[in-house]
N, C-alpha and C. Protein backbone atom coordinates (compact mmCIF):
# COMPACT_ATOMS: atom_id res chain seq x y z
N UNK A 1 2.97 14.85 -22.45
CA UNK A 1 2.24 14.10 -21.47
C UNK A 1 2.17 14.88 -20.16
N UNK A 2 0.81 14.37 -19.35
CA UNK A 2 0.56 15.40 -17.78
C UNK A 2 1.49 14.38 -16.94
N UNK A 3 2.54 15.94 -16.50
CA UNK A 3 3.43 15.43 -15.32
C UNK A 3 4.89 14.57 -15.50
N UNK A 4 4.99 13.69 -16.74
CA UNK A 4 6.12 12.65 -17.52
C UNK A 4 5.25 11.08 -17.10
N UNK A 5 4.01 11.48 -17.40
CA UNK A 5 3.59 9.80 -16.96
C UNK A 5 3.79 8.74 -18.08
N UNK A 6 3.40 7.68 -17.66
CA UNK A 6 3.74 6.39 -18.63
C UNK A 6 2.93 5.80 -19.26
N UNK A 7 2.03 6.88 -18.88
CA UNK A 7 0.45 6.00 -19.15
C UNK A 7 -0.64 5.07 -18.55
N UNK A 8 -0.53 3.60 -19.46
CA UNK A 8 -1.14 2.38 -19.02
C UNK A 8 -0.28 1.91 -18.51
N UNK A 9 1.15 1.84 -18.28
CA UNK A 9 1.88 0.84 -17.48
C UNK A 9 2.10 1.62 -16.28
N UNK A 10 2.19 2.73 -16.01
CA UNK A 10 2.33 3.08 -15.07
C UNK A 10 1.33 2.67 -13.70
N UNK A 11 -0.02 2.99 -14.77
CA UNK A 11 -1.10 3.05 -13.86
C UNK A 11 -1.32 1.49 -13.47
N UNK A 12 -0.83 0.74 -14.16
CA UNK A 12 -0.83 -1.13 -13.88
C UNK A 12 0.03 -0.98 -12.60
N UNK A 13 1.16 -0.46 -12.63
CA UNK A 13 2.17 -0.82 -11.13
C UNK A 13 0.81 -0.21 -9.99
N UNK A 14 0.78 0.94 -10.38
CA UNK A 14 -0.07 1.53 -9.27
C UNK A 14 -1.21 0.57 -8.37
N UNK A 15 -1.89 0.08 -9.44
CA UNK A 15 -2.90 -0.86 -8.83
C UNK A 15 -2.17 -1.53 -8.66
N UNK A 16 -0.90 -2.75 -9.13
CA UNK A 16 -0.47 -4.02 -8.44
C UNK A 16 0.40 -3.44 -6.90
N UNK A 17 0.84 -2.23 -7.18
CA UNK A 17 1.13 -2.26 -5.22
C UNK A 17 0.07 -1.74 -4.43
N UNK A 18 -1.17 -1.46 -5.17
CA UNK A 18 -2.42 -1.34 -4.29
C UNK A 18 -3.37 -2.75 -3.56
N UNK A 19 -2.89 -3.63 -4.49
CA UNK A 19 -3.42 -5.15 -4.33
C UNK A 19 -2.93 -5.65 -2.83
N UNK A 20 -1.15 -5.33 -3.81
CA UNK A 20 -0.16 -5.56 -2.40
C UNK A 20 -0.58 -5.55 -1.16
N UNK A 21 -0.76 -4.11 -1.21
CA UNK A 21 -1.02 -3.44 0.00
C UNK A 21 -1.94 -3.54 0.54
N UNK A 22 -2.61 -4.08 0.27
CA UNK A 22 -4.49 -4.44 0.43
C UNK A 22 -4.31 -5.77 1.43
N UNK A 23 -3.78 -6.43 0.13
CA UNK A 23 -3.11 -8.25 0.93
C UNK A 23 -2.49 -8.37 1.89
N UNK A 24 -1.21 -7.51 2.31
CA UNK A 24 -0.69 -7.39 3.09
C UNK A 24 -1.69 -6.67 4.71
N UNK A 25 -2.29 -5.69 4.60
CA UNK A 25 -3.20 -5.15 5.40
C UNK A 25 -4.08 -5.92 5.81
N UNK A 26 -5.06 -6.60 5.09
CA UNK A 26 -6.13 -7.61 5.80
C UNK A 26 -5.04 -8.80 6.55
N UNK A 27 -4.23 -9.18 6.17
CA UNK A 27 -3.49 -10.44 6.73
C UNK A 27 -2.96 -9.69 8.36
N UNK A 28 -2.43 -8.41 7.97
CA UNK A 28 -2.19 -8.53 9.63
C UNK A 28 -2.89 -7.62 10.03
N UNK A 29 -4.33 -7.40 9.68
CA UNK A 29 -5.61 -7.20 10.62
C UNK A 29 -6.32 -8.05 11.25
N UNK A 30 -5.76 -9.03 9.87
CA UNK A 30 -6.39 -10.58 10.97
C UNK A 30 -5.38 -11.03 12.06
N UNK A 31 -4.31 -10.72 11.57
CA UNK A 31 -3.32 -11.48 12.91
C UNK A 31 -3.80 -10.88 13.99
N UNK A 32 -4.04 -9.34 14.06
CA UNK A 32 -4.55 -8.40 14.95
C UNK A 32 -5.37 -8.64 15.83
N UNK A 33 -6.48 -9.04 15.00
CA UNK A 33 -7.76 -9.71 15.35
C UNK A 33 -7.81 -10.68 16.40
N UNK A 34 -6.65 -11.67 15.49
CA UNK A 34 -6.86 -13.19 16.59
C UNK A 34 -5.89 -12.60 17.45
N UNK A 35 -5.26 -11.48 17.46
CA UNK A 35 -4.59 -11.56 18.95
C UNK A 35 -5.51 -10.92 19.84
N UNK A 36 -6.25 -10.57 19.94
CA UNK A 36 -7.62 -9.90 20.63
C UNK A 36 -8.25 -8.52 20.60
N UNK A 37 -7.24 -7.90 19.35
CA UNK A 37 -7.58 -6.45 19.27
C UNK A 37 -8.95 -6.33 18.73
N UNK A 38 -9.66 -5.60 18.45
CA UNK A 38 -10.88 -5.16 17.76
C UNK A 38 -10.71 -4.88 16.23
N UNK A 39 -11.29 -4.96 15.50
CA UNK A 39 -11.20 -4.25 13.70
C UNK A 39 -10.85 -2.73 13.77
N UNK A 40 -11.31 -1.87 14.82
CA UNK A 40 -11.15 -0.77 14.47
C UNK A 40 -9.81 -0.20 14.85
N UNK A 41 -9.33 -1.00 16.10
CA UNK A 41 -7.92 -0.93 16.84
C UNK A 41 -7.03 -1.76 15.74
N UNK A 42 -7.16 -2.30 15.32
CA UNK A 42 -6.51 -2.92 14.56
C UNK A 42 -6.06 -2.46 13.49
N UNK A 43 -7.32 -1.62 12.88
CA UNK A 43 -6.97 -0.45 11.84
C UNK A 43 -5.94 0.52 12.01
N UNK A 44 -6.12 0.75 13.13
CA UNK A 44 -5.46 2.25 13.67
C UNK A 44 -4.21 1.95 13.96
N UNK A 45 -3.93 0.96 14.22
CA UNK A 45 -2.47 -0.02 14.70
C UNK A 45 -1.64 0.33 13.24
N UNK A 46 -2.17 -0.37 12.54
CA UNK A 46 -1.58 -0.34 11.30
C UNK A 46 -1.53 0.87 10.09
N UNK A 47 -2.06 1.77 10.46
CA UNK A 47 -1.69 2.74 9.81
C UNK A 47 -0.36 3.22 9.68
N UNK A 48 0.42 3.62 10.98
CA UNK A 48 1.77 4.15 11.18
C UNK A 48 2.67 2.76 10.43
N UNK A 49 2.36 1.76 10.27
CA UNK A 49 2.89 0.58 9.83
C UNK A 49 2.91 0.63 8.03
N UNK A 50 1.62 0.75 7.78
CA UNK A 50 1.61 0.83 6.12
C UNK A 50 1.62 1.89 5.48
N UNK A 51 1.37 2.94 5.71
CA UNK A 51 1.76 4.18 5.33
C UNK A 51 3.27 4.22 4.53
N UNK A 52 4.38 3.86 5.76
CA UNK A 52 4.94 4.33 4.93
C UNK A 52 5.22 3.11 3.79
N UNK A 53 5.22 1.78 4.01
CA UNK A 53 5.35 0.80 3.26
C UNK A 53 4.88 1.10 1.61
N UNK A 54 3.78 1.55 1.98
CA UNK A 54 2.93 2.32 0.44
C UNK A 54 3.70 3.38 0.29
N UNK A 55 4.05 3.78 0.87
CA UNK A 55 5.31 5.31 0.02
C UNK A 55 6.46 4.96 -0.55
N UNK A 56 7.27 4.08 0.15
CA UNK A 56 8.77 3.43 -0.34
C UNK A 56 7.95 2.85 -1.49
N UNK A 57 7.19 1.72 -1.94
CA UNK A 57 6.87 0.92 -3.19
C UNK A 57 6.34 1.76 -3.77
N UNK A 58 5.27 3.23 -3.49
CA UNK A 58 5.36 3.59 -4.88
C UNK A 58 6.31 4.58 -5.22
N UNK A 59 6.63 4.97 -4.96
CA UNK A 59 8.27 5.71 -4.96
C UNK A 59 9.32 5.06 -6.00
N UNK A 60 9.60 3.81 -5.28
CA UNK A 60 10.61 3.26 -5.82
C UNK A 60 10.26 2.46 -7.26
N UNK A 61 8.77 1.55 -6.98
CA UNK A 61 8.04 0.97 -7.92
C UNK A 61 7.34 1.61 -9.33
N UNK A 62 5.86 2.37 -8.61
CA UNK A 62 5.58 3.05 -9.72
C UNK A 62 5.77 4.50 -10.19
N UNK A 63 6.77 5.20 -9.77
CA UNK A 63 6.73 6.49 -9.73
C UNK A 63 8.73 6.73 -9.93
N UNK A 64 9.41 5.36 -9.99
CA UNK A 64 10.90 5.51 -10.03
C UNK A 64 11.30 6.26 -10.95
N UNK A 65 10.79 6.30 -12.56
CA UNK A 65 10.85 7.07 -13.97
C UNK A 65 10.95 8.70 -13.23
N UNK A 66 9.84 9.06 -12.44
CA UNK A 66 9.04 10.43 -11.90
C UNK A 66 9.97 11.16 -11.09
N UNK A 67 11.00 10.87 -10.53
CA UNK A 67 11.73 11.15 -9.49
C UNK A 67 13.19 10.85 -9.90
């Protein structure tokens, strides 16, 4: 196999902490929002915030076998 992957289950975690991370992101773009920031400031806010959040879960989540 390319790399020691898992296949189809692997690639299932991948998308479910992409969902995550998706869910989690619009929710506090909106908090963002209603606190008076703009969409695009709001974006940019949260980058240094989810970045690494998406690295620890797939790390630990879909990539724990890999490492």
């Amino acid at each position: 196999m390319v790399f020691n992957s898992l296949g189809n289950k692997q690639l299932l975690r991948f998308i479910l902490v992409y969902i995550f991370l998706y869910v989690i992101n619009i929710f506090l773009l909106e908090v963002l929002i209603t606190a008076g920031l703009s969409a695009y400031l709001g974006g940019f806010v949260l980058i240094p915030v989810m970045a690494p959040i998406g690295y620890f879960l797939q790390t630990r989540f879909t990539f724990k076998q890999s490492i």
